[in-house]
C-alpha atoms as a PDB file:
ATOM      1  CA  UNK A   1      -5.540 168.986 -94.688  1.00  0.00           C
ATOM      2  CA  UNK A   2      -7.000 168.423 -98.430  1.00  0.00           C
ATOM      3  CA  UNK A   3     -10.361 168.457 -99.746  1.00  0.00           C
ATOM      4  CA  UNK A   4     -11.113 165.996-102.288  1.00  0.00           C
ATOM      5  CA  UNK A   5     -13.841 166.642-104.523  1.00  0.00           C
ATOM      6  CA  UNK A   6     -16.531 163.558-104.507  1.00  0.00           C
ATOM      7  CA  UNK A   7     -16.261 163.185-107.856  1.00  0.00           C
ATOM      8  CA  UNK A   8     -12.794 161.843-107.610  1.00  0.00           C
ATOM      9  CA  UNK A   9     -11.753 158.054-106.596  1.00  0.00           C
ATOM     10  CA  UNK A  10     -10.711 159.691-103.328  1.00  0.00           C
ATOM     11  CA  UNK A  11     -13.275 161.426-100.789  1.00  0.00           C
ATOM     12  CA  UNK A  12     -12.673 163.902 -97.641  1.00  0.00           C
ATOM     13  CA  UNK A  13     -15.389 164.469 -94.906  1.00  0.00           C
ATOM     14  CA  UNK A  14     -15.024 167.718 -93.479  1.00  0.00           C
ATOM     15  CA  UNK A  15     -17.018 170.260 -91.860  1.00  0.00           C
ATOM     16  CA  UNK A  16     -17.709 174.053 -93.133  1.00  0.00           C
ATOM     17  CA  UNK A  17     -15.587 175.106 -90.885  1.00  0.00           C
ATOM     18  CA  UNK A  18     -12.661 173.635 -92.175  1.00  0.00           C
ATOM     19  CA  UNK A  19     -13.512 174.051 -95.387  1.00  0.00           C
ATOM     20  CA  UNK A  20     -14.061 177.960 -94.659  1.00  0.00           C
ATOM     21  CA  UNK A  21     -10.633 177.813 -93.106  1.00  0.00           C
ATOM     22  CA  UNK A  22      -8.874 176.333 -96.186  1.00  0.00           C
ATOM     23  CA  UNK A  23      -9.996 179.214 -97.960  1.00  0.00           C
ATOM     24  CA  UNK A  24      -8.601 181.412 -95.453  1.00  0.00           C
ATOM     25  CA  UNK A  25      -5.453 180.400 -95.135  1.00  0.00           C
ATOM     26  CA  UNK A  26      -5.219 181.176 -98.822  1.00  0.00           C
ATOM     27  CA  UNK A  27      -5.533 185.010 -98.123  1.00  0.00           C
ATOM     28  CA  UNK A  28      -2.130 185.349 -98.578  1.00  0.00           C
ATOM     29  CA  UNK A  29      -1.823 188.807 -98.048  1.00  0.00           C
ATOM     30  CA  UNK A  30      -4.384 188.655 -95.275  1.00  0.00           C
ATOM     31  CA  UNK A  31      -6.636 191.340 -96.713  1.00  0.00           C
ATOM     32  CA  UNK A  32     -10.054 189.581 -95.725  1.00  0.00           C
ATOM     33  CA  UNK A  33     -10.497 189.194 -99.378  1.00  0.00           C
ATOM     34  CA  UNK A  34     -10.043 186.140-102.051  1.00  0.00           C
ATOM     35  CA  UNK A  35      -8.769 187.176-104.934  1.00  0.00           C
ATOM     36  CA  UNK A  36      -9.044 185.052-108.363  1.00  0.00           C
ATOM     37  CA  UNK A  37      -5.466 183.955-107.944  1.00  0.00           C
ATOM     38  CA  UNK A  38      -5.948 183.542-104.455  1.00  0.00           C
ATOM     39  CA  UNK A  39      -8.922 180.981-105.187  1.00  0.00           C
ATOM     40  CA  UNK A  40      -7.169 179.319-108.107  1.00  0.00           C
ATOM     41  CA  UNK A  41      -4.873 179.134-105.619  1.00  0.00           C
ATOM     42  CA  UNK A  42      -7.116 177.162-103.456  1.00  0.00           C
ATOM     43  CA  UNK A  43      -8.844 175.095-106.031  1.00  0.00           C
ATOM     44  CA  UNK A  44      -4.857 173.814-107.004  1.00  0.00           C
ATOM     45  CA  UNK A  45      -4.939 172.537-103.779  1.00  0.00           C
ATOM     46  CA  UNK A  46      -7.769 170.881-103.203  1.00  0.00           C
ATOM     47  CA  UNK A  47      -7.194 168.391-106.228  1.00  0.00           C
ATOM     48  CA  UNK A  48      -8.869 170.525-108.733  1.00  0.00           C
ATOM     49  CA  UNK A  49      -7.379 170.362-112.077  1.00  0.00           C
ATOM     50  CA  UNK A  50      -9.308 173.069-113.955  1.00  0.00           C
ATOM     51  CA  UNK A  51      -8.579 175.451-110.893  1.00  0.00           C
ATOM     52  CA  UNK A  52      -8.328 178.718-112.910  1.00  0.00           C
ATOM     53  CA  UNK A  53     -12.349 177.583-114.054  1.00  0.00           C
ATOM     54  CA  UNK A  54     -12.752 176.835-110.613  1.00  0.00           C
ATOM     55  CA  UNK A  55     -12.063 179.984-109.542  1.00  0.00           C
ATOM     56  CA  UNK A  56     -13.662 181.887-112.331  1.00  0.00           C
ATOM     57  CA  UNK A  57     -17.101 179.891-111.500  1.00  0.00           C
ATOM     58  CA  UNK A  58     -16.976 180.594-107.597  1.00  0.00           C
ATOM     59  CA  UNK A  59     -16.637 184.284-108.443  1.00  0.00           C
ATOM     60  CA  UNK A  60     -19.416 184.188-110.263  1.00  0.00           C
ATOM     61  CA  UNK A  61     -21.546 181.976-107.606  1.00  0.00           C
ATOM     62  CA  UNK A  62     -20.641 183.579-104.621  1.00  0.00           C
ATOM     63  CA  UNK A  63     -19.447 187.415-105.535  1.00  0.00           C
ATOM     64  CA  UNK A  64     -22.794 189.236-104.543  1.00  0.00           C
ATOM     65  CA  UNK A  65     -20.874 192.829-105.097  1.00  0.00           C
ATOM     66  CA  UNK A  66     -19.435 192.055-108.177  1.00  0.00           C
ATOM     67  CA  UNK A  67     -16.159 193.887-107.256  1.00  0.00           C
ATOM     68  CA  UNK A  68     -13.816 190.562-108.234  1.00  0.00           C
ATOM     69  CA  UNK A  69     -13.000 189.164-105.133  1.00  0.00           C
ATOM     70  CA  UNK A  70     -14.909 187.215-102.389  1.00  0.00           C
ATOM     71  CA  UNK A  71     -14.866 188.725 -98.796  1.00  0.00           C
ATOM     72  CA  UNK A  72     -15.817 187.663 -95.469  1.00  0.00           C
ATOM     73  CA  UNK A  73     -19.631 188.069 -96.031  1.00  0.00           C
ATOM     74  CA  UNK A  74     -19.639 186.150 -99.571  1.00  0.00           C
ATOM     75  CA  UNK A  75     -17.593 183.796 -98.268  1.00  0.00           C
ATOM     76  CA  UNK A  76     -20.716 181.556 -97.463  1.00  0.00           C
ATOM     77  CA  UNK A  77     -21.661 181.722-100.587  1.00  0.00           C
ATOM     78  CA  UNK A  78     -18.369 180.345-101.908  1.00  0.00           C
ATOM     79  CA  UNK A  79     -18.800 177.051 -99.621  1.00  0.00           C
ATOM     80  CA  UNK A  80     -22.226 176.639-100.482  1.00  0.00           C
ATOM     81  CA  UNK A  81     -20.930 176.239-104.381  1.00  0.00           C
ATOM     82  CA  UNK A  82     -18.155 174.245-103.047  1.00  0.00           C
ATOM     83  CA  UNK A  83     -20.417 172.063-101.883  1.00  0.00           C
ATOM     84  CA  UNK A  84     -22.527 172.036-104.845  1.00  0.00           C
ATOM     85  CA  UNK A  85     -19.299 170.762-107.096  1.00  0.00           C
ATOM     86  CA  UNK A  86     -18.733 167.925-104.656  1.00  0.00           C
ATOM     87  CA  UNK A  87     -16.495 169.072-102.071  1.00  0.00           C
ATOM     88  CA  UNK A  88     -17.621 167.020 -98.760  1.00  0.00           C
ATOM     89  CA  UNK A  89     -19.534 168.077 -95.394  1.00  0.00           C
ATOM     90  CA  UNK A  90     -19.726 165.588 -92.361  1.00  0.00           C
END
């Protein structure tokens, strides 16, 4: 499965779900936590080609604790800013 970002010539509908489990299955060392590597990771991808800004910017947006990494309860927050950059929802 990829995620395209809207603003490219290619689009992706999927659900928060998914999306939430794209992010997931980047945990590689299944902690419950993101790491910024871990997002970059992610952003790589889904298409994005500035993923290490990517991943800086969703820490910012979506890490309430401020302890560098997003976990289960921010992770919410980091669809709701993936949303916000363009990734799709059906």
């Amino acid at each position: 499965m990829v995620l395209v970002s809207q603003s490219k010539s290619l689009s992706a509908s999927l659900t928060e779900e998914q999306i939430k489990e794209t992010f997931k299955r980047h945990d590689v060392n299944h902690d419950g936590l993101l790491s910024k590597q871990e997002l970059k990771n992610t952003f790589e991808s889904l298409g994005s080609k500035g993923s290490v800004y990517r991943a800086s910017r969703a820490l910012y947006h979506a890490d309430a604790n401020k302890d560098g990494y997003i976990n289960e309860e921010e992770l919410n927050r980091l669809i709701k800013y993936a949303v916000q950059i363009g990734y799709t929802i059906k």
